[in-house]
Protein backbone atom coordinates (compact mmCIF):
# COMPACT_ATOMS: atom_id res chain seq x y z
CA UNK A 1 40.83 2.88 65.19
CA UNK A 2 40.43 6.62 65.21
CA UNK A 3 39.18 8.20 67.81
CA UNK A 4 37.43 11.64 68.32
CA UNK A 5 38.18 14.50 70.98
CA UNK A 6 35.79 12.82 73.21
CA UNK A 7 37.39 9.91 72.64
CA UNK A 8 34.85 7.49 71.03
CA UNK A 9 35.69 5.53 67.56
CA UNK A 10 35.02 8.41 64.74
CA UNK A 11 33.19 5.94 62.50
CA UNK A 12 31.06 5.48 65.61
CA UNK A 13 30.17 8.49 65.92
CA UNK A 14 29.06 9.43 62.77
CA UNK A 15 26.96 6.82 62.53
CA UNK A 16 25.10 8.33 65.18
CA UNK A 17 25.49 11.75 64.51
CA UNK A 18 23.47 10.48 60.90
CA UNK A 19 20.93 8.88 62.95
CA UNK A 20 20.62 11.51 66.01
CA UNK A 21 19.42 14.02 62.50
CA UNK A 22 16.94 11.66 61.79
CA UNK A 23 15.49 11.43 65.09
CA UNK A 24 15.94 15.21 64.96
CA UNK A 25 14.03 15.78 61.47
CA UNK A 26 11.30 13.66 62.83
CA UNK A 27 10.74 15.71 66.27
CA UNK A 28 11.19 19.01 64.05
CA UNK A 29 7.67 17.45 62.35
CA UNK A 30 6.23 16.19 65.37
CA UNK A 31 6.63 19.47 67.27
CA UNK A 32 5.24 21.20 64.35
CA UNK A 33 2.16 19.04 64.00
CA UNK A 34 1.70 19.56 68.08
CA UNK A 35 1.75 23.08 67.66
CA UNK A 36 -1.04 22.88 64.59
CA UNK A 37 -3.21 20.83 67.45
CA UNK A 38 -2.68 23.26 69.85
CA UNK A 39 -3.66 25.56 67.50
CA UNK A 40 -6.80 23.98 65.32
CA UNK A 41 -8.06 21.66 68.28
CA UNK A 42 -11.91 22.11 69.11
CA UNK A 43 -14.66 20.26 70.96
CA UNK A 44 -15.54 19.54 74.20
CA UNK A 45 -12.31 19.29 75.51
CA UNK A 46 -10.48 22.17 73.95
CA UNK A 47 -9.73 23.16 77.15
CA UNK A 48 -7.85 20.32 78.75
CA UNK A 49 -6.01 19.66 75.26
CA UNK A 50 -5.16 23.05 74.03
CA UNK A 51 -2.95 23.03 77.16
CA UNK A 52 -1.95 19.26 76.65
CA UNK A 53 -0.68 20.13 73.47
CA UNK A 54 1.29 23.22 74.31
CA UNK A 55 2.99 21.13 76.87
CA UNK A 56 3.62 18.36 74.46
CA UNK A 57 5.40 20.92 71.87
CA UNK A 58 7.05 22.75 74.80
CA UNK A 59 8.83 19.37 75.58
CA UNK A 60 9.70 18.69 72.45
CA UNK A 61 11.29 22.32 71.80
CA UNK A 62 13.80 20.94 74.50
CA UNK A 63 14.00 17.65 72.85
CA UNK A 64 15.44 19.20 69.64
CA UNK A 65 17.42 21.26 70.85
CA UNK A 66 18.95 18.46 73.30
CA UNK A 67 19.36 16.56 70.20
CA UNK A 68 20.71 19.33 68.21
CA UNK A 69 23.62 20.12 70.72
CA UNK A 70 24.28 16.31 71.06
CA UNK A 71 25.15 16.26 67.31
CA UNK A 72 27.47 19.20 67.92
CA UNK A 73 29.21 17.27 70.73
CA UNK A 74 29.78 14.48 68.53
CA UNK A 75 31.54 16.38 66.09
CA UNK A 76 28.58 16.74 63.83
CA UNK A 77 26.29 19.39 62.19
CA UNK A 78 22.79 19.25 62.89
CA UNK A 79 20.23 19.71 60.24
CA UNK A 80 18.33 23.15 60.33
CA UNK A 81 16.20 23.08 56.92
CA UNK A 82 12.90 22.39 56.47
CA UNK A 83 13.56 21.03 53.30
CA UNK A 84 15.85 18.29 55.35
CA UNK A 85 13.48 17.57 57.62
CA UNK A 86 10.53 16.96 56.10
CA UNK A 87 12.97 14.90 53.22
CA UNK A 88 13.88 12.42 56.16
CA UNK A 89 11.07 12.28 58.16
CA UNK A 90 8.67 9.62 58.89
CA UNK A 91 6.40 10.91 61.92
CA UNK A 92 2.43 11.35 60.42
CA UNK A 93 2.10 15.29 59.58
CA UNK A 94 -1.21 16.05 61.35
CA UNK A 95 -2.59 18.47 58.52
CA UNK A 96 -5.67 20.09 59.86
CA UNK A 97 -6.35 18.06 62.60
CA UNK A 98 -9.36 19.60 65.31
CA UNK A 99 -10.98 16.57 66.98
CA UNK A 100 -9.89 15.58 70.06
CA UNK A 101 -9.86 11.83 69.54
CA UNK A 102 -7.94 12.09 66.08
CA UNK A 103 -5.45 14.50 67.46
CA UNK A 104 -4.34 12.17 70.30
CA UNK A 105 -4.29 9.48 68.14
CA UNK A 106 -1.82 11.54 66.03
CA UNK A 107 0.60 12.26 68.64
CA UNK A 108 0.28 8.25 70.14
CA UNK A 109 1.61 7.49 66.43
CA UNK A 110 4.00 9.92 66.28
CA UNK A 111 5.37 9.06 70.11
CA UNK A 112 5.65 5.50 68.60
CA UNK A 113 7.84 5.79 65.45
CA UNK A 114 10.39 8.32 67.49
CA UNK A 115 10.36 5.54 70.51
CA UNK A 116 11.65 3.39 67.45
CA UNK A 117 14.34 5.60 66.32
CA UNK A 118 15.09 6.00 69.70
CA UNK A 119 15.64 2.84 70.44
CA UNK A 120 18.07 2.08 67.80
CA UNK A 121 20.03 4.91 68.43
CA UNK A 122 19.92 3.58 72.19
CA UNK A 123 21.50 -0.01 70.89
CA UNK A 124 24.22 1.54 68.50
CA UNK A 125 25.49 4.35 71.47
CA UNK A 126 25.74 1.44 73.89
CA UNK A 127 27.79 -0.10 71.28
CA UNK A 128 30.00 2.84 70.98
CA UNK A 129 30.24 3.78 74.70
CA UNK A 130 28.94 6.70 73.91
CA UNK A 131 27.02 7.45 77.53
CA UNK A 132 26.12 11.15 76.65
CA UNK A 133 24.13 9.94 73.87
CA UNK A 134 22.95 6.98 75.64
CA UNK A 135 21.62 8.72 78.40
CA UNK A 136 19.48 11.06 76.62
CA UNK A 137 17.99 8.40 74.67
CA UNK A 138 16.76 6.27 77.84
CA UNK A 139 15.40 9.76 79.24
CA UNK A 140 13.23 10.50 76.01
CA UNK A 141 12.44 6.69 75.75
CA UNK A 142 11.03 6.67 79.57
CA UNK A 143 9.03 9.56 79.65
CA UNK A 144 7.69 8.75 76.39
CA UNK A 145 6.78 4.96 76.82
CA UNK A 146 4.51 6.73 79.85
CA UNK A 147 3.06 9.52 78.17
CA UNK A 148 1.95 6.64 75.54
CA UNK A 149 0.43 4.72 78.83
CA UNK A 150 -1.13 8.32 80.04
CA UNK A 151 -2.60 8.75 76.44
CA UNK A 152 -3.85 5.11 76.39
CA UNK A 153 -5.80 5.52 79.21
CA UNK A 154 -7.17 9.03 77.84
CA UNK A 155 -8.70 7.35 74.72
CA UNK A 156 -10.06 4.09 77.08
């Protein structure tokens, strides 16, 4: 078995440096759609979400960039075109989205196809021994499960 500088199995690794860029095209989308809702979002609670929103695509800024650097680490080169994203992803593209209950709705969606990827990314890292990557993946999966719960209770 050959092993990289960080010493994990090299085939290991690039499987998840392959999957880390798909969990990184998909935020790319889902922090663009976020900051369209920030943006186009209207009604009576423009207020509350125009903020909501920003802090949503703040986070995810971070996210991708985490993710980003964690492909580095591996050994790997993350994916910086549009072109690749939007290729691989599979996160809803909220297109024009201004009402409240629509624009949650997206981001709910969204939240729950990257808690997938997540999750098998999660699974194969364990596999590998691969903390770092491990880690990260049950932060974002935590805070994400209760943002879902948060948003649930919004649209109750």
């Amino acid at each position: 078995m050959i092993k990289n500088r960080l010493g994990l199995a090299q085939n290991d690794t690039e499987e998840l440096v392959i999957k880390l860029n798909y969990l990184l095209s998909n935020f790319q989308v889902y922090y663009q759609s976020l900051r369209g809702l920030h943006w186009n979002i209207q009604g009576k609670n423009f207020f509350e979400l125009h903020l909501k929103f920003e802090e949503f695509y703040t986070d995810s800024q971070v996210k991708i960039d985490l993710i980003a650097e964690r492909i580095l680490t591996l050994g790997g080169k993350p994916l910086h075109t549009f072109n690749d994203y939007t290729a691989l992803a599979k996160v809803p593209v909220g297109k024009n989205v201004s009402k409240d209950v629509e624009g949650i709705a997206l981001v709910m969606t969204s939240l729950s196809e990257l808690l997938q990827i997540e999750r098998v990314i999660l699974i194969e890292s364990d596999g590998a021994g691969d903390e770092g990557t491990n880690s990260m993946m049950s932060d974002f999966i935590a805070e994400q499960e209760k943002t879902i719960w948060m948003l649930n209770a919004w649209m109750a």
